[in-house]
N, C-alpha and C. Protein backbone atom coordinates (compact mmCIF):
# COMPACT_ATOMS: atom_id res chain seq x y z
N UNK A 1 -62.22 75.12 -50.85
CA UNK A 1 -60.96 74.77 -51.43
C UNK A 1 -60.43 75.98 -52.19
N UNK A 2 -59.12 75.80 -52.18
CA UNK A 2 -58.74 77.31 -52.89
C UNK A 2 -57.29 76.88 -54.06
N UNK A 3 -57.71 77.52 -54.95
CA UNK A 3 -56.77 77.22 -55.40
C UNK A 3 -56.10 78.51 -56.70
N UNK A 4 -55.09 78.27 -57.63
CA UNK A 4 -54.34 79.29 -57.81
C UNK A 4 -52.88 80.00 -57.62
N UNK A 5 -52.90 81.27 -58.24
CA UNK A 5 -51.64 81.94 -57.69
C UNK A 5 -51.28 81.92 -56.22
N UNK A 6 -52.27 82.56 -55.79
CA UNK A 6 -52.23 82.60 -53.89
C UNK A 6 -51.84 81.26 -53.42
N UNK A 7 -52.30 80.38 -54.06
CA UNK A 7 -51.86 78.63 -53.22
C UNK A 7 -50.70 78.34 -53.29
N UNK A 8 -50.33 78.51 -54.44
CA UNK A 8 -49.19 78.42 -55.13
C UNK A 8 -47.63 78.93 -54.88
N UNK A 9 -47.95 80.59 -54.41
CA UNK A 9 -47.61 81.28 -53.74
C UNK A 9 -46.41 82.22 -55.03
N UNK A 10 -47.44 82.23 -55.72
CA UNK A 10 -46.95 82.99 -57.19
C UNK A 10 -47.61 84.18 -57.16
N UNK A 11 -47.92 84.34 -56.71
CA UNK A 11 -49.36 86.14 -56.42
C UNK A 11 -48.04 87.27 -56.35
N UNK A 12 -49.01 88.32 -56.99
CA UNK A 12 -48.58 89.70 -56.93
C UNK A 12 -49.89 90.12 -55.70
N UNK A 13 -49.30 91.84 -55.78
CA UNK A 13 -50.77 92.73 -54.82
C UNK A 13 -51.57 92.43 -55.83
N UNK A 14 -51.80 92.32 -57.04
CA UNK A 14 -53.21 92.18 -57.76
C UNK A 14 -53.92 91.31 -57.28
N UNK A 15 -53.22 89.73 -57.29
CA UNK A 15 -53.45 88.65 -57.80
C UNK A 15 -55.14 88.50 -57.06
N UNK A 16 -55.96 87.35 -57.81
CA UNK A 16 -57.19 87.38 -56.95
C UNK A 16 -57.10 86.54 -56.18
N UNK A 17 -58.60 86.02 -55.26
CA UNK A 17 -58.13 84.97 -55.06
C UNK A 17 -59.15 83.72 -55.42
N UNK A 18 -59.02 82.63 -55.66
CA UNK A 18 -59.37 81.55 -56.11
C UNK A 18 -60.19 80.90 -55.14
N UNK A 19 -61.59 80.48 -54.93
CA UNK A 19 -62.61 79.41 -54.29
C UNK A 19 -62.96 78.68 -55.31
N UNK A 20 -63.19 77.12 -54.29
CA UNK A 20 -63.95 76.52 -55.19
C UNK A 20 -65.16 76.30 -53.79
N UNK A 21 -66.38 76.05 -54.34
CA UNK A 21 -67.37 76.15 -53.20
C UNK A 21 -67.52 74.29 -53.57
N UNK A 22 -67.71 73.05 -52.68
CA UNK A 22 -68.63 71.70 -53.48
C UNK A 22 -69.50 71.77 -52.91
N UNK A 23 -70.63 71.31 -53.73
CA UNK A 23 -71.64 70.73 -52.46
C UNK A 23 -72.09 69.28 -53.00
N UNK A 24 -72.37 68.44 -51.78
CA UNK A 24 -72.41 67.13 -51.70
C UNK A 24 -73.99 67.01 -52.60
N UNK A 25 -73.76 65.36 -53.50
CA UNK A 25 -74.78 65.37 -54.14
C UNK A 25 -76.43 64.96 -52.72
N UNK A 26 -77.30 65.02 -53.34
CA UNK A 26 -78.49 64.80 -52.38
C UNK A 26 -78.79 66.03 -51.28
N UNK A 27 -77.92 67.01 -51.17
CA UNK A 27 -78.67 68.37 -50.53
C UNK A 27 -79.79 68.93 -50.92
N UNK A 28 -80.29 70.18 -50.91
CA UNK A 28 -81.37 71.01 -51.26
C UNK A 28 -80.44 72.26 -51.77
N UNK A 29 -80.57 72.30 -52.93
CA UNK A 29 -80.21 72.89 -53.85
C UNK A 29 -80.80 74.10 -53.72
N UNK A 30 -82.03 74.45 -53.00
CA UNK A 30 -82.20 76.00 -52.57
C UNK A 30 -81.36 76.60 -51.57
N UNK A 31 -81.40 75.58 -50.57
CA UNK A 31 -80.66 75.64 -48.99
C UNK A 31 -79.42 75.56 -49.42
N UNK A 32 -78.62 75.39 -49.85
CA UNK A 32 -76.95 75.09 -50.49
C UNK A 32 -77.23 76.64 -51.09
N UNK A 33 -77.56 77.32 -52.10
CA UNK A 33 -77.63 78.73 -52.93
C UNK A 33 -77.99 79.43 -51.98
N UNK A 34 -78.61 79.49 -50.72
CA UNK A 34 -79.16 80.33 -49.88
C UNK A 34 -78.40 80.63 -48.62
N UNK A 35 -77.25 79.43 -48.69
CA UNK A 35 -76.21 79.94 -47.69
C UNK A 35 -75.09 80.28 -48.76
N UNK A 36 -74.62 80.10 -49.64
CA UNK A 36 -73.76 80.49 -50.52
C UNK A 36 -74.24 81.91 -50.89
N UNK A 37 -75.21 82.36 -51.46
CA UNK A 37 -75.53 83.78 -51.20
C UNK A 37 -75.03 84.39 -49.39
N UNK A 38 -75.26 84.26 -48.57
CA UNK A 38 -74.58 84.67 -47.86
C UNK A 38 -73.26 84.54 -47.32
N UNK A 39 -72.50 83.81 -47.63
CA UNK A 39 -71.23 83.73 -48.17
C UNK A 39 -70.83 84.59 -49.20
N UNK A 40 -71.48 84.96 -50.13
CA UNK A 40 -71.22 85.94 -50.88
C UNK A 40 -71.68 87.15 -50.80
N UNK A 41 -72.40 87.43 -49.91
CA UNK A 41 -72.80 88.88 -49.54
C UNK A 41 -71.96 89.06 -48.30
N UNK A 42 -71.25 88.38 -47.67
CA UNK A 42 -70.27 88.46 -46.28
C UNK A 42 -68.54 88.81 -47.23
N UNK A 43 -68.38 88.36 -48.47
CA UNK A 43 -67.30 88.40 -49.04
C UNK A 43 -67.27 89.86 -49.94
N UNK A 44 -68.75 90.45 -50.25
CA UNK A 44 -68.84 91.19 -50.59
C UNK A 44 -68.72 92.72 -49.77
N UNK A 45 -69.20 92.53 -48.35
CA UNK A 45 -69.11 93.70 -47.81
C UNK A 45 -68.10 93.37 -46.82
N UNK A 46 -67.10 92.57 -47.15
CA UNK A 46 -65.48 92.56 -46.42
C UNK A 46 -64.85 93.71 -46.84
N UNK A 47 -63.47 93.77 -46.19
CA UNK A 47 -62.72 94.38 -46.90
C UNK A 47 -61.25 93.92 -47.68
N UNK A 48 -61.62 92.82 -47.91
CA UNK A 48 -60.63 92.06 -48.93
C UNK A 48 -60.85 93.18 -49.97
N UNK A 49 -59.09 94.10 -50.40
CA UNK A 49 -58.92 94.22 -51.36
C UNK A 49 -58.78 93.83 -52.69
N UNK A 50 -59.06 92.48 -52.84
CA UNK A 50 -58.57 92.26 -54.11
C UNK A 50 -60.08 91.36 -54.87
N UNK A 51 -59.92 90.95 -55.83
CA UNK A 51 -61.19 89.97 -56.60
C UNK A 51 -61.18 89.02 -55.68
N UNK A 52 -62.21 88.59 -55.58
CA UNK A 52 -62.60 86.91 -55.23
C UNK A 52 -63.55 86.50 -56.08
N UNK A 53 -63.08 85.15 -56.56
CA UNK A 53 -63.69 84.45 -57.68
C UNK A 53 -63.99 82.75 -57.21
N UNK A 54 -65.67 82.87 -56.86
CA UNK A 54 -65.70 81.48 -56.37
C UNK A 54 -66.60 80.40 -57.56
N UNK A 55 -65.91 79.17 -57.27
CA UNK A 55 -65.92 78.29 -58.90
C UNK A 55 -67.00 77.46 -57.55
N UNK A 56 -68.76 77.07 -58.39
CA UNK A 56 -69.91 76.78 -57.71
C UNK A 56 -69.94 75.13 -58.37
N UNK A 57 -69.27 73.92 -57.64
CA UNK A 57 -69.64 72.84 -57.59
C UNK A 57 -70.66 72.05 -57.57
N UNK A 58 -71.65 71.69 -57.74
CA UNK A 58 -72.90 71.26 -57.30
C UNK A 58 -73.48 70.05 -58.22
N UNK A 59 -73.32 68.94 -57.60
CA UNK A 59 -73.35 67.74 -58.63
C UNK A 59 -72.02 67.78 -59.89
N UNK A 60 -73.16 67.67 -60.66
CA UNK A 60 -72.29 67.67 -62.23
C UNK A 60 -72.08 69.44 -62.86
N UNK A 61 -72.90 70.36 -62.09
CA UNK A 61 -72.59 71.11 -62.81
C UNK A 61 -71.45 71.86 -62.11
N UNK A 62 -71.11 73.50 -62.64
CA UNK A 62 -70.41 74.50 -62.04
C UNK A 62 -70.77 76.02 -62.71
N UNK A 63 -70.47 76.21 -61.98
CA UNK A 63 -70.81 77.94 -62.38
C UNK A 63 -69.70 79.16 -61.54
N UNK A 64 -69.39 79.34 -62.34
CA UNK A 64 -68.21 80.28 -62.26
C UNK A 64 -68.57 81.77 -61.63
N UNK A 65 -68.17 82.49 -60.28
CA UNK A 65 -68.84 83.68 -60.02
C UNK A 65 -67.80 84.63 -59.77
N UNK A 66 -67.80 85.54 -59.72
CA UNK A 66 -66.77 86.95 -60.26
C UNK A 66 -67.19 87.83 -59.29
N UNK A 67 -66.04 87.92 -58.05
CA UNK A 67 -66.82 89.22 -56.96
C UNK A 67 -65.76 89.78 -57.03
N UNK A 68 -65.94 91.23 -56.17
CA UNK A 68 -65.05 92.59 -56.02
C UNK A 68 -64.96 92.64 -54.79
């Protein structure tokens, strides 16, 4: 899910862009982080110029992650 300036369609060249990752309750919480790490090592050696910032759903919690 994405959301933000870019959705919105309020973005400058800066602007970043906005993920939200969910994951469904009752998965494996290693296996869910272990493909999301590669999701984030595939976003990392892209060449998207700008930030990507993906917001980590998982049950009740979230965790906020900050890429270049």
């Amino acid at each position: 899910m994405q959301y933000g300036r870019r959705v919105k369609g309020l973005n400058h060249d800066t602007s970043d862009l906005d993920l939200v990752v969910h994951f469904t309750p009752g998965q494996d919480r290693n296996i869910d982080y272990e493909q999301l790490s590669v999701f984030i090592e595939q976003l990392s050696n892209s060449d998207i110029p700008i930030f990507v910032y993906v917001l980590v759903h998982h049950f009740n919690e979230i965790d906020r992650l900050s890429l270049s």
